[in-house]
Protein backbone atom coordinates (compact mmCIF):
# COMPACT_ATOMS: atom_id res chain seq x y z
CA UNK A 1 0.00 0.00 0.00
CA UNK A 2 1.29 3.58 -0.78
CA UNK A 3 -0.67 7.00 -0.63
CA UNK A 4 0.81 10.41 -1.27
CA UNK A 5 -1.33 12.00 1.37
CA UNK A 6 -0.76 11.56 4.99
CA UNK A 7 -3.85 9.44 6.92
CA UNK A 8 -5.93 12.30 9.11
CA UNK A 9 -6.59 8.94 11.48
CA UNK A 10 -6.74 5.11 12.45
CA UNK A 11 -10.33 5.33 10.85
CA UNK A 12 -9.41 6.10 8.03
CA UNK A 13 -6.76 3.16 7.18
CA UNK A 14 -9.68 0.83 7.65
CA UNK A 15 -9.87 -2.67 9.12
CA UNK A 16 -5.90 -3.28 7.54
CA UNK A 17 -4.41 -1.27 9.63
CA UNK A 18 -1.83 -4.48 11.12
CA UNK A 19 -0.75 -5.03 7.28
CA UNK A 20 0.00 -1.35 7.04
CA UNK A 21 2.35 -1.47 10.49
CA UNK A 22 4.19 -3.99 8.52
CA UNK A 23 4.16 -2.72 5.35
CA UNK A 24 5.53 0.64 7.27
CA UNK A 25 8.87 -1.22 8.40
CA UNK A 26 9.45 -2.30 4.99
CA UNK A 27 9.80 0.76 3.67
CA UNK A 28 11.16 2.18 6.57
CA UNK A 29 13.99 -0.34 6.55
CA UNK A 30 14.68 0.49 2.76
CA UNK A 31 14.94 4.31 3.22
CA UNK A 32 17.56 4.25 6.03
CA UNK A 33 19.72 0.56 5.62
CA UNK A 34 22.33 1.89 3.19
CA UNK A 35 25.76 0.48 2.51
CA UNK A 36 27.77 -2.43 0.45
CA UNK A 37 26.58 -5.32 2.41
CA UNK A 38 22.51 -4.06 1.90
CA UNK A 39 21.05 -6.28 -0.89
CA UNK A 40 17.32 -3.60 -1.78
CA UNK A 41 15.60 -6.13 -4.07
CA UNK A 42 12.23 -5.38 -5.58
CA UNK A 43 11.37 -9.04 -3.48
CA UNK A 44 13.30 -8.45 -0.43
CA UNK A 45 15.70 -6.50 1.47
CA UNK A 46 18.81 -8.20 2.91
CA UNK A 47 21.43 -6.64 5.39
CA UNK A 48 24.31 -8.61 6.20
CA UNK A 49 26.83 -6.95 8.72
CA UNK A 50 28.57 -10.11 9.68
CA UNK A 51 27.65 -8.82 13.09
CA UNK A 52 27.02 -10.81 16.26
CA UNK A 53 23.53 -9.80 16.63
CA UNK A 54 20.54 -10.67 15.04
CA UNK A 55 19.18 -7.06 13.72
CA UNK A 56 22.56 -6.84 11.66
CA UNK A 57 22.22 -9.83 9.63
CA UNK A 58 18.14 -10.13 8.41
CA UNK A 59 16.11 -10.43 5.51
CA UNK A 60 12.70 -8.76 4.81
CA UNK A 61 10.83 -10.77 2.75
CA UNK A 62 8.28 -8.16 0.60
CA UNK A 63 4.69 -9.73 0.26
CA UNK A 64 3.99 -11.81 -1.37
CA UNK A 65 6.21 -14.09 -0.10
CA UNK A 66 7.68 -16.85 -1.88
CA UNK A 67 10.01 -19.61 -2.00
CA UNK A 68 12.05 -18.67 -4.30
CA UNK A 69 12.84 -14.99 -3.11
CA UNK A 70 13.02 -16.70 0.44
CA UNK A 71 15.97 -18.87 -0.52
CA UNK A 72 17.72 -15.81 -2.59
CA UNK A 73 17.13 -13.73 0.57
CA UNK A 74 18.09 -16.37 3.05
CA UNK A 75 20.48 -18.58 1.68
CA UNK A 76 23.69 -16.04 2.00
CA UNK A 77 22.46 -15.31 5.80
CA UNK A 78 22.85 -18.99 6.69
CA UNK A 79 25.86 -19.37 4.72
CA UNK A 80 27.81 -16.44 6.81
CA UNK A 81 27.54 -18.71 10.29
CA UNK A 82 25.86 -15.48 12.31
CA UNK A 83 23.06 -15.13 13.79
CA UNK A 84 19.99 -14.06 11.65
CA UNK A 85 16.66 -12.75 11.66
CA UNK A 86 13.91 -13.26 8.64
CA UNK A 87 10.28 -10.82 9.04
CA UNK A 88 7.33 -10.58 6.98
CA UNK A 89 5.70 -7.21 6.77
CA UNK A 90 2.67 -8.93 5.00
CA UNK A 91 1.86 -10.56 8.39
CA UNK A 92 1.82 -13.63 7.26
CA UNK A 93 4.73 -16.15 6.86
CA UNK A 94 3.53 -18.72 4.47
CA UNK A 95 3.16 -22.46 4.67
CA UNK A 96 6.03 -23.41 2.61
CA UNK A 97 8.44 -20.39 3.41
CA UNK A 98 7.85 -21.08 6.76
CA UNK A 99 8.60 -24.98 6.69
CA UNK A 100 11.96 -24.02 4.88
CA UNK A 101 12.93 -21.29 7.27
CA UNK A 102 12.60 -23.95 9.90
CA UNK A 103 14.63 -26.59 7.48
CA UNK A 104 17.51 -23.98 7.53
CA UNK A 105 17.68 -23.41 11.28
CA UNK A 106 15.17 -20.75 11.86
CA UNK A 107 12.99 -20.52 14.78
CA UNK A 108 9.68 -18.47 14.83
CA UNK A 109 9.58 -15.68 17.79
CA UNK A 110 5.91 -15.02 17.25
CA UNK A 111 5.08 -11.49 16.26
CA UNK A 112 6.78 -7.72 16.91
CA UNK A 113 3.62 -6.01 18.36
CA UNK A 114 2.28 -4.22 15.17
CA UNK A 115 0.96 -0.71 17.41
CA UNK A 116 -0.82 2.39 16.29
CA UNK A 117 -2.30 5.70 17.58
CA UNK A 118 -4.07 8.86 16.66
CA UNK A 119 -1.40 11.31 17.24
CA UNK A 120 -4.06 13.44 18.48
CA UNK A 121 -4.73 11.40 21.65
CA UNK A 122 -0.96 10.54 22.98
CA UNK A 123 -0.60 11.19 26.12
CA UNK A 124 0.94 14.19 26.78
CA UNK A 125 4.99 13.85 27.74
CA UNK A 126 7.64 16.48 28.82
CA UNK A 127 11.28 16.62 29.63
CA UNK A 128 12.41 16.65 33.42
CA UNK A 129 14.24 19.75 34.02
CA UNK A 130 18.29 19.32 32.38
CA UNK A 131 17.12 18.00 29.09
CA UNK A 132 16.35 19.26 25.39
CA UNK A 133 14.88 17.43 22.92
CA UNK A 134 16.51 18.09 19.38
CA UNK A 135 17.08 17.03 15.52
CA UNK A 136 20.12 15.37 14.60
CA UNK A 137 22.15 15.10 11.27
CA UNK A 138 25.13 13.70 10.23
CA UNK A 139 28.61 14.65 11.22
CA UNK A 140 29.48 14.54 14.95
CA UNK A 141 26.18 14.61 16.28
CA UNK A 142 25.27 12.15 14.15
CA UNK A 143 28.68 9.58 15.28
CA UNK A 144 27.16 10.26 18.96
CA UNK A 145 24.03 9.46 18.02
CA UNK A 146 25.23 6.07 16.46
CA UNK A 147 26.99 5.54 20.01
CA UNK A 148 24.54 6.05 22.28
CA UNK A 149 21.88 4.46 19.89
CA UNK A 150 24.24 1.20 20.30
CA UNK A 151 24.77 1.63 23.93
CA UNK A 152 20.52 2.39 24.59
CA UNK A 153 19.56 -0.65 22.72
CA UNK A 154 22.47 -3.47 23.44
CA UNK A 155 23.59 -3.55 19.87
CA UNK A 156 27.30 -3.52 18.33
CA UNK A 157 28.26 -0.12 16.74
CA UNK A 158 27.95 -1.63 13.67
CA UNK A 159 24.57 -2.78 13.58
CA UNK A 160 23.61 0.31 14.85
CA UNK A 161 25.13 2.68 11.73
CA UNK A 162 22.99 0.89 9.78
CA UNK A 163 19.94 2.63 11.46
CA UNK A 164 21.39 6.14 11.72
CA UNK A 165 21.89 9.08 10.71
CA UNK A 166 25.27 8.49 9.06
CA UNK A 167 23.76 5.83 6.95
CA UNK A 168 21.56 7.85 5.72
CA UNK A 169 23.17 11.19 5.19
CA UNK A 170 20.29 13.11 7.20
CA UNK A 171 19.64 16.56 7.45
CA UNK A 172 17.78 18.43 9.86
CA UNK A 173 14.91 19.62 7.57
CA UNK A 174 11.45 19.29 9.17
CA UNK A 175 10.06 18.16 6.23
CA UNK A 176 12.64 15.20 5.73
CA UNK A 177 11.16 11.53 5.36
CA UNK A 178 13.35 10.46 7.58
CA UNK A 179 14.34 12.28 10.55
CA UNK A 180 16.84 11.53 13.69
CA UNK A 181 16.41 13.13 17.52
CA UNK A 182 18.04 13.06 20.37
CA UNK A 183 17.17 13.82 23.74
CA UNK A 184 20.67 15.41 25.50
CA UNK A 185 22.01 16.27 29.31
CA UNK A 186 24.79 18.48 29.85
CA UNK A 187 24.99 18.12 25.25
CA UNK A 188 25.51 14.39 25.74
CA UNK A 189 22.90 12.43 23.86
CA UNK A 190 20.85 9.90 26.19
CA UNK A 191 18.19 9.01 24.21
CA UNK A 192 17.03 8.46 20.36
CA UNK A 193 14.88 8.38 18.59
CA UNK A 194 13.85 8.57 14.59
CA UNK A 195 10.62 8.81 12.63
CA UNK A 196 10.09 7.86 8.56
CA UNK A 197 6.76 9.82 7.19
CA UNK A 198 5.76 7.54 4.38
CA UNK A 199 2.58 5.96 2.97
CA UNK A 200 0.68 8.43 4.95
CA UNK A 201 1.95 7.38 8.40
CA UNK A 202 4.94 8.34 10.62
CA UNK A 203 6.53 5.90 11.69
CA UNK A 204 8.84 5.98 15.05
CA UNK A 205 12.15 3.45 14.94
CA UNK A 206 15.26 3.62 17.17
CA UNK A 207 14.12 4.07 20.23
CA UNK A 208 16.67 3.82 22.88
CA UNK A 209 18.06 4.90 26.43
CA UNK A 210 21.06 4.75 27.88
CA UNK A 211 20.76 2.70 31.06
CA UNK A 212 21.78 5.10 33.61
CA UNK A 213 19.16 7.56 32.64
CA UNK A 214 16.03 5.23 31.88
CA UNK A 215 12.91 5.54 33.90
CA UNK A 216 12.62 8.86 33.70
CA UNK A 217 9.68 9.64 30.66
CA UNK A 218 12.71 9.85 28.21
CA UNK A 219 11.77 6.86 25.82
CA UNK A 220 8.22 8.05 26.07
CA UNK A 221 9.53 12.02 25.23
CA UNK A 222 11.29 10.34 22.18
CA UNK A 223 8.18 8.23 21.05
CA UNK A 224 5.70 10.95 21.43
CA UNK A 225 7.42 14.39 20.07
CA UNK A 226 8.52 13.69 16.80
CA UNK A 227 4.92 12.43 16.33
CA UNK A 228 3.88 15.72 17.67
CA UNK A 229 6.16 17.28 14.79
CA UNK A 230 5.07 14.97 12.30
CA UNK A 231 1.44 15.96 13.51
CA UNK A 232 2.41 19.79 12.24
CA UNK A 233 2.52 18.52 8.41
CA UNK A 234 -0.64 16.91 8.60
CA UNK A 235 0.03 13.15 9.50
CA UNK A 236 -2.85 11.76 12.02
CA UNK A 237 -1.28 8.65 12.70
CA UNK A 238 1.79 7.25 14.21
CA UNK A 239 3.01 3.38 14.13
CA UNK A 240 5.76 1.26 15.51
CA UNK A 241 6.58 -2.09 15.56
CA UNK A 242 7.24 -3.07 19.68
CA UNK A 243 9.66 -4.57 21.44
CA UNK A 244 9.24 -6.88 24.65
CA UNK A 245 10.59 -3.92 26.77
CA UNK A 246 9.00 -0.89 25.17
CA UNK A 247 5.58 -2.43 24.66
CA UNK A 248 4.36 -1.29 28.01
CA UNK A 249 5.67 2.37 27.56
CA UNK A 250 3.94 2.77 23.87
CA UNK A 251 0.44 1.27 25.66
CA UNK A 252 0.64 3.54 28.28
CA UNK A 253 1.04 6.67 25.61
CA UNK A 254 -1.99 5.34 23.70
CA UNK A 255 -0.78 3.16 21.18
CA UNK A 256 -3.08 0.27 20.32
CA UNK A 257 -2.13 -3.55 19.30
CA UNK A 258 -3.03 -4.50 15.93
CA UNK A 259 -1.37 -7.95 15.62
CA UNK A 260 2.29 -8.84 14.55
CA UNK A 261 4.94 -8.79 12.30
CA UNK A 262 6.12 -12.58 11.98
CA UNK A 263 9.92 -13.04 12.81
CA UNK A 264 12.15 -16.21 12.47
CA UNK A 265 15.81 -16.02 13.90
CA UNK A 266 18.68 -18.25 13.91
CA UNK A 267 21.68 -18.31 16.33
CA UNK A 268 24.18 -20.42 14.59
CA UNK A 269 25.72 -23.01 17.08
């Protein structure tokens, strides 16, 4: 699905509002993944770090799935030995993709929470006194954002420049489809946060605090502002795909469930 105009609200989507979640991270993931090892095929899009983790190593199979983009997608994860993640955005992994995945090593982890919410009824957030919210490009801010990105969510630095600003060359225009924050103390980023506005919904990826400051509204500042921004050119609904942890922040701001975006990983060994 892709519209030109951004959705006024969840009403307005219809009853497919899950498929649309998932669709979102597809097209999120091709916007910002950028680099040598990033395979953007019209059937799938592959990243493979050689990374440690997961996230850095994954396929996105494009719907409809098939077996024969499955095995072009899959086939040079499982031959680098690391550990790898396959996701459908169509929320659905099919029969026989699903029976191969499992032939190669993969195990289903359910779905990511597939959340929405009319921006108009988050809950209100604000900044404990010390902090300031703010857009982030590339350069140095955007090197500390990659940094404190890695350190919020537990990933290597590599994975996590995949995701960032310095992947994708950002700019702090507030009209950009994809844009990077940062919540900072004393100018040292502690939070992040980024949001893609495309096929009429903004999106919010990379969230992430540093350990030593979490618990204090900053993940839910991050979720909720650049919504807020996004809100100013006319988008009515945010989405995000949830994990374990963050699930009960994003309810608690409003966000509804509307199903899940199937994932399969393998940890070779």
């Amino acid at each position: 699905m892709s519209v030109k105009s951004p959705y006024s609200a969840l009403s307005a989507i219809g009853p497919a509002v899950g498929r649309a979640i998932g669709r979102h991270l597809e097209v999120a993931f091709r916007a910002i993944a950028r680099g040598t090892n990033v395979a953007n095929e019209a059937a799938f899009l592959r990243v493979l770090s050689g990374e440690p983790h997961p996230l850095g190593n994954f396929a996105v199979l494009s719907e409809p799935a098939d077996l024969a983009s499955a095995r072009a997608a899959v086939e040079p994860l499982v031959a680098a030995a690391v550990p790898s993640a396959v996701l459908f955005p169509g929320m659905e992994a099919p029969a026989d993709v699903a029976a191969y995945l499992a032939g190669r090593g993969y195990v289903s982890h359910g779905g990511l929470p597939a959340m929405a919410v009319d921006i108009a009824r988050l809950k209100a957030t604000a900044l404990p006194a010390g902090y300031e919210f703010v857009r982030v490009g590339g350069g140095a801010d955007g090197e500390e954002w990659v940094r404190q990105f890695a350190a919020g969510y537990e990933l290597p630095i590599g994975v996590a420049r995949y995701f960032s600003p310095v992947a994708v060359g950002a700019d702090t225009a507030a009209d950009s489809p994809v844009q990077f924050f940062a919540i900072r103390k004393n100018g040292v980023t502690v939070s992040t946060s980024a949001c893609c506005l495309k096929d009429g919904l903004a999106g919010i990826y990379c969230v992430s605090t540093v350990p030593e400051e979490r618990r204090r509204g900053l993940g839910e500042h991050a979720t909720a502002e650049p919504l807020r921004l996004a809100a100013k050119l006319g988008y009515g609904v945010g989405v995000l795909q949830s994990s374990e942890a963050g699930y009960p922040v994003y309810t608690k701001l409003g966000f509804g469930d509307f199903g899940g975006v199937p994932i399969f990983i393998r940890m070779p060994g």
